[in-house]
N, C-alpha and C. Protein backbone atom coordinates (compact mmCIF):
# COMPACT_ATOMS: atom_id res chain seq x y z
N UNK A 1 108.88 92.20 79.91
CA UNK A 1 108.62 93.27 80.85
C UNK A 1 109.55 94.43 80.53
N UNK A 2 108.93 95.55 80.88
CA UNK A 2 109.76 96.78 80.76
C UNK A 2 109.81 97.44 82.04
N UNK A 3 111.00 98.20 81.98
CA UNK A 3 111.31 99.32 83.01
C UNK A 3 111.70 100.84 82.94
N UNK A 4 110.40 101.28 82.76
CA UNK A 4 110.24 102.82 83.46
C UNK A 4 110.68 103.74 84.34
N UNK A 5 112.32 104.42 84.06
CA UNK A 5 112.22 105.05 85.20
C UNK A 5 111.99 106.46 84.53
N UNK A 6 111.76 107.44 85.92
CA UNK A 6 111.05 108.66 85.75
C UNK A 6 111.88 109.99 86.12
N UNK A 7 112.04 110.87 86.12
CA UNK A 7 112.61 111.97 86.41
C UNK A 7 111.59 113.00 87.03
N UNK A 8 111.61 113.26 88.57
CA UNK A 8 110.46 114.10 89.03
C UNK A 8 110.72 115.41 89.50
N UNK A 9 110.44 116.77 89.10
CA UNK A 9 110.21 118.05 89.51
C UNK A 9 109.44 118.31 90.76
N UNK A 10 109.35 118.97 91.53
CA UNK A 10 107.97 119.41 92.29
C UNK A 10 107.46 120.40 91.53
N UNK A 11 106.88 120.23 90.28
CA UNK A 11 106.32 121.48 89.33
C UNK A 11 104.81 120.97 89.73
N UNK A 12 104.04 122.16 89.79
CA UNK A 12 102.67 122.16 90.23
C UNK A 12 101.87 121.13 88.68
N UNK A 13 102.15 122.00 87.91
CA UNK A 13 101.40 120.78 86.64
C UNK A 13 101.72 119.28 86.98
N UNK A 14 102.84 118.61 87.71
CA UNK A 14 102.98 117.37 87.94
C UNK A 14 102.17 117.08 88.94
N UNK A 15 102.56 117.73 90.28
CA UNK A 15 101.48 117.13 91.47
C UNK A 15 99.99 117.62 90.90
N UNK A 16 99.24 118.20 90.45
CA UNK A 16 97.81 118.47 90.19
C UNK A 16 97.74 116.89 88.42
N UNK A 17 98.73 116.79 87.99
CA UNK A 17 98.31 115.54 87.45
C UNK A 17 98.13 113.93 87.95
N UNK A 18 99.08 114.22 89.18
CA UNK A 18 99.72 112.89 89.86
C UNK A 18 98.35 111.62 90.71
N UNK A 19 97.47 112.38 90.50
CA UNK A 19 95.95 111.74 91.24
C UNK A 19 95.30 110.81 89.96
N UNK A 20 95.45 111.32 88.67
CA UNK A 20 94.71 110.72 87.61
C UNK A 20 95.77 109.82 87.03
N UNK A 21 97.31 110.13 87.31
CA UNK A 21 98.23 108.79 86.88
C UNK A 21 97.89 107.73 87.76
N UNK A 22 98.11 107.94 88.90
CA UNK A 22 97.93 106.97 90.09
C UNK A 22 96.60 106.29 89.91
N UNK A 23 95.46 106.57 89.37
CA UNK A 23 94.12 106.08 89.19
C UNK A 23 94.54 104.94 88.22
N UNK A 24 95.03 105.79 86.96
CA UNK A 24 95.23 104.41 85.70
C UNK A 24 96.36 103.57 85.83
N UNK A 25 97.34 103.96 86.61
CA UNK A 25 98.46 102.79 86.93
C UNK A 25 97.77 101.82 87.71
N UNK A 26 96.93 102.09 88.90
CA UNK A 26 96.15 101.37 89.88
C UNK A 26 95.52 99.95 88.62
N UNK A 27 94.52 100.77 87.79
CA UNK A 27 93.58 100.20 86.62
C UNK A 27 94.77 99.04 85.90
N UNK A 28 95.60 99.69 85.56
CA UNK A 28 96.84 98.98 85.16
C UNK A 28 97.35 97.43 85.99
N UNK A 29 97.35 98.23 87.16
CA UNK A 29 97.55 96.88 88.33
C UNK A 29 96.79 95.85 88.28
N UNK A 30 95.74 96.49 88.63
CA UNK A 30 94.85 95.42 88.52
C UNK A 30 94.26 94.70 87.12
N UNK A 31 94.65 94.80 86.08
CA UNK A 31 94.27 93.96 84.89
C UNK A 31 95.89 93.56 84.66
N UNK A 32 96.59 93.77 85.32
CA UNK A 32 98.03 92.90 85.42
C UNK A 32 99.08 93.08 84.48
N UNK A 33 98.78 94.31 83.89
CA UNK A 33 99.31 95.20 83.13
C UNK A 33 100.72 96.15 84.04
N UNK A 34 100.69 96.40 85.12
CA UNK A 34 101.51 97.38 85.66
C UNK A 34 101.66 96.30 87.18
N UNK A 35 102.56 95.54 87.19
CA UNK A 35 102.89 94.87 88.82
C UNK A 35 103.19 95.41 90.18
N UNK A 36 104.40 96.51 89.57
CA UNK A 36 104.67 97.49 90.40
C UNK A 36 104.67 98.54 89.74
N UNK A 37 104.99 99.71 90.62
CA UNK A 37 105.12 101.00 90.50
C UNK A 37 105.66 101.82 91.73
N UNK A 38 106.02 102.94 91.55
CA UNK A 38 106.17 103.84 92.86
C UNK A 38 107.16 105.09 92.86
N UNK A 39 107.48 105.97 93.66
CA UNK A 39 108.11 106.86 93.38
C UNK A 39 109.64 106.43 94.29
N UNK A 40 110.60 106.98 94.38
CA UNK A 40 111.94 106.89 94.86
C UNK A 40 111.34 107.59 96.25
N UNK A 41 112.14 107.06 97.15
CA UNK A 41 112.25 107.67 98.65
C UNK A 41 112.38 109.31 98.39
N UNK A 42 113.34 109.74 98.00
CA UNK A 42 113.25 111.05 98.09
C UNK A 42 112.56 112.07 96.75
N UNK A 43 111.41 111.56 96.03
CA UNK A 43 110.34 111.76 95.21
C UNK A 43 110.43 112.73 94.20
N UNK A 44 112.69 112.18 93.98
CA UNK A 44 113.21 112.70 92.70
C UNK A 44 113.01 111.43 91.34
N UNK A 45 112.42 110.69 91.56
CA UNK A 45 112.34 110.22 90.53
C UNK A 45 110.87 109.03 90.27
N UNK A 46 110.66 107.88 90.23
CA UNK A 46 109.84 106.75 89.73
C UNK A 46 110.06 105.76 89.06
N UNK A 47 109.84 104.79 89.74
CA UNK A 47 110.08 103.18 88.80
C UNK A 47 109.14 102.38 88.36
N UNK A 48 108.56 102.43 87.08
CA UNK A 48 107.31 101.31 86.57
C UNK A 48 107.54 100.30 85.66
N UNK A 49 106.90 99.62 86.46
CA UNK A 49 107.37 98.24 85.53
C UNK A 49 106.16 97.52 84.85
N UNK A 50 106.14 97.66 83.35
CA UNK A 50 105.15 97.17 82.77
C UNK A 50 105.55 95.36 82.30
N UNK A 51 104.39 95.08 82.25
CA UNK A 51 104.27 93.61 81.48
C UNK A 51 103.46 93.53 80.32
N UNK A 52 104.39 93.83 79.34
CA UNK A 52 104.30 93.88 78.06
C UNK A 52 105.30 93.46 77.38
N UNK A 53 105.14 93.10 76.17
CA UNK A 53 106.51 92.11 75.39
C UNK A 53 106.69 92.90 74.65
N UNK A 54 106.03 93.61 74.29
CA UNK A 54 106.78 94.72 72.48
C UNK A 54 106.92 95.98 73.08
N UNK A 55 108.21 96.53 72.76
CA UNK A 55 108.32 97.99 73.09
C UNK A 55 106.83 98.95 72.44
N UNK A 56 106.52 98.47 71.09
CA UNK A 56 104.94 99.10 70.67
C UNK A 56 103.97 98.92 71.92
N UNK A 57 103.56 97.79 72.18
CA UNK A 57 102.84 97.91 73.23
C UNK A 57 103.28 98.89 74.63
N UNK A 58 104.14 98.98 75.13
CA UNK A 58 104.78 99.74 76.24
C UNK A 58 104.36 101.38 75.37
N UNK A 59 104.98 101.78 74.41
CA UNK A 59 104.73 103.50 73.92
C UNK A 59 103.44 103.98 73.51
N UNK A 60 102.63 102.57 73.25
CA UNK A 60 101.24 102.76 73.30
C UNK A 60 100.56 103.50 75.02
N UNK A 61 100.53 102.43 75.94
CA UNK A 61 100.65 102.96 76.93
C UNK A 61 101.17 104.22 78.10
N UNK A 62 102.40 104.49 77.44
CA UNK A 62 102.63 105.63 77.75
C UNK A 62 102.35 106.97 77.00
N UNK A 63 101.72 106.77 75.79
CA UNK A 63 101.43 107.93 75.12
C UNK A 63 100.14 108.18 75.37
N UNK A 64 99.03 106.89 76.37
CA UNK A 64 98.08 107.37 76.38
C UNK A 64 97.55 107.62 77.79
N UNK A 65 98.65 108.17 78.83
CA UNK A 65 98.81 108.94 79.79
C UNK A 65 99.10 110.04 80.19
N UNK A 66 98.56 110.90 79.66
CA UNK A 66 99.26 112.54 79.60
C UNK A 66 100.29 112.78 80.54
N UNK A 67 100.32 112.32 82.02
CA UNK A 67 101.41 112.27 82.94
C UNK A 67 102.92 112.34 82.06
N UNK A 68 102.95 111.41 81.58
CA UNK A 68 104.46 111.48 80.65
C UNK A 68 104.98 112.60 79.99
N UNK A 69 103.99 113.27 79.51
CA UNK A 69 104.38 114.54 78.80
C UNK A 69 103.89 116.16 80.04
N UNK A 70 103.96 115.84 81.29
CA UNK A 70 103.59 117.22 81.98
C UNK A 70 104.99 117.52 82.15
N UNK A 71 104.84 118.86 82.77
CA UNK A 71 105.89 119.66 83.14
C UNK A 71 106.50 119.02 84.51
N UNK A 72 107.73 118.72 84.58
CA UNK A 72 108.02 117.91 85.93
C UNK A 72 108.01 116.58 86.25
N UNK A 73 107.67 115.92 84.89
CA UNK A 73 108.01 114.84 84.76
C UNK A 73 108.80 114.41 83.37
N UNK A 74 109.78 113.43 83.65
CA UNK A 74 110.79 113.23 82.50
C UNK A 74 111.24 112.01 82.27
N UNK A 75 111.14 111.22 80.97
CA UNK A 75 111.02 109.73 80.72
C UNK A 75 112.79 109.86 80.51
N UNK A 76 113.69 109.24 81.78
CA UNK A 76 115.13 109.40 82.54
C UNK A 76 115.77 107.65 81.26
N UNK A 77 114.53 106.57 81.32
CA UNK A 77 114.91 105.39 80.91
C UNK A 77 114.59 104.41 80.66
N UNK A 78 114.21 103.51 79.64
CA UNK A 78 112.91 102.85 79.24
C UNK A 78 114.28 101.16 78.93
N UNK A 79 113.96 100.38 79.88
CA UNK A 79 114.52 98.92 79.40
C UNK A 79 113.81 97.80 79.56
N UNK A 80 114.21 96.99 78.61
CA UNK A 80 113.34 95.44 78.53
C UNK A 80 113.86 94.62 79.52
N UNK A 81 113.42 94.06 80.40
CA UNK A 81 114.24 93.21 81.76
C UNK A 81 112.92 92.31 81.61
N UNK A 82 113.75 91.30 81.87
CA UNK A 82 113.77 89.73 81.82
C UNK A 82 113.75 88.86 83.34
N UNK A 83 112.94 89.08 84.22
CA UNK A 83 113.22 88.50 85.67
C UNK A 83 112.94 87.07 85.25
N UNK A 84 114.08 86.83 86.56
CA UNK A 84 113.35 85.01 86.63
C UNK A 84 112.75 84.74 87.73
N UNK A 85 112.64 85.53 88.78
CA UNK A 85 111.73 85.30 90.29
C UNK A 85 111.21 86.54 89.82
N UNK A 86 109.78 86.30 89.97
CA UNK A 86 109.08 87.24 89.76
C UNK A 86 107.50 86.56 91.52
């Protein structure tokens, strides 16, 4: 598993993208690809947690979300974590 955290702007290119991330993270969820997700209480930042074993697989995924690369959003930290209660 990996962990995604995010760096968030209130830049208009982010919120007018933030409907079509939320669609494919959802898509994500549900084929058990993305467990959680969500933004920080005060909606300076985001935590996603993929289930994937190869960092390739994880940059695959994020490169094929334009969200990652808008204005107002910023990839803050990308780690491999290992839970044992899941």
């Amino acid at each position: 598993m990996w962990m995604v955290e995010l760096g968030l702007l209130p830049a208009p290119e982010r919120l007018s993208a933030r409907p079509s991330h939320r669609a494919r993270l959802e898509a994500l969820h549900r084929d058990g690809v993305v467990p959680m997700a969500g933004p920080l209480a005060n909606d300076s930042g985001a935590l996603i947690v993929f289930n994937v074993d190869k960092r390739d697989d994880l940059e695959q995924l994020l490169s094929a979300d334009p969200y990652f690369s808008t204005t107002g959003v910023s990839v803050k930290s990308v780690r491999q974590w290992n839970p044992f209660i899941t």
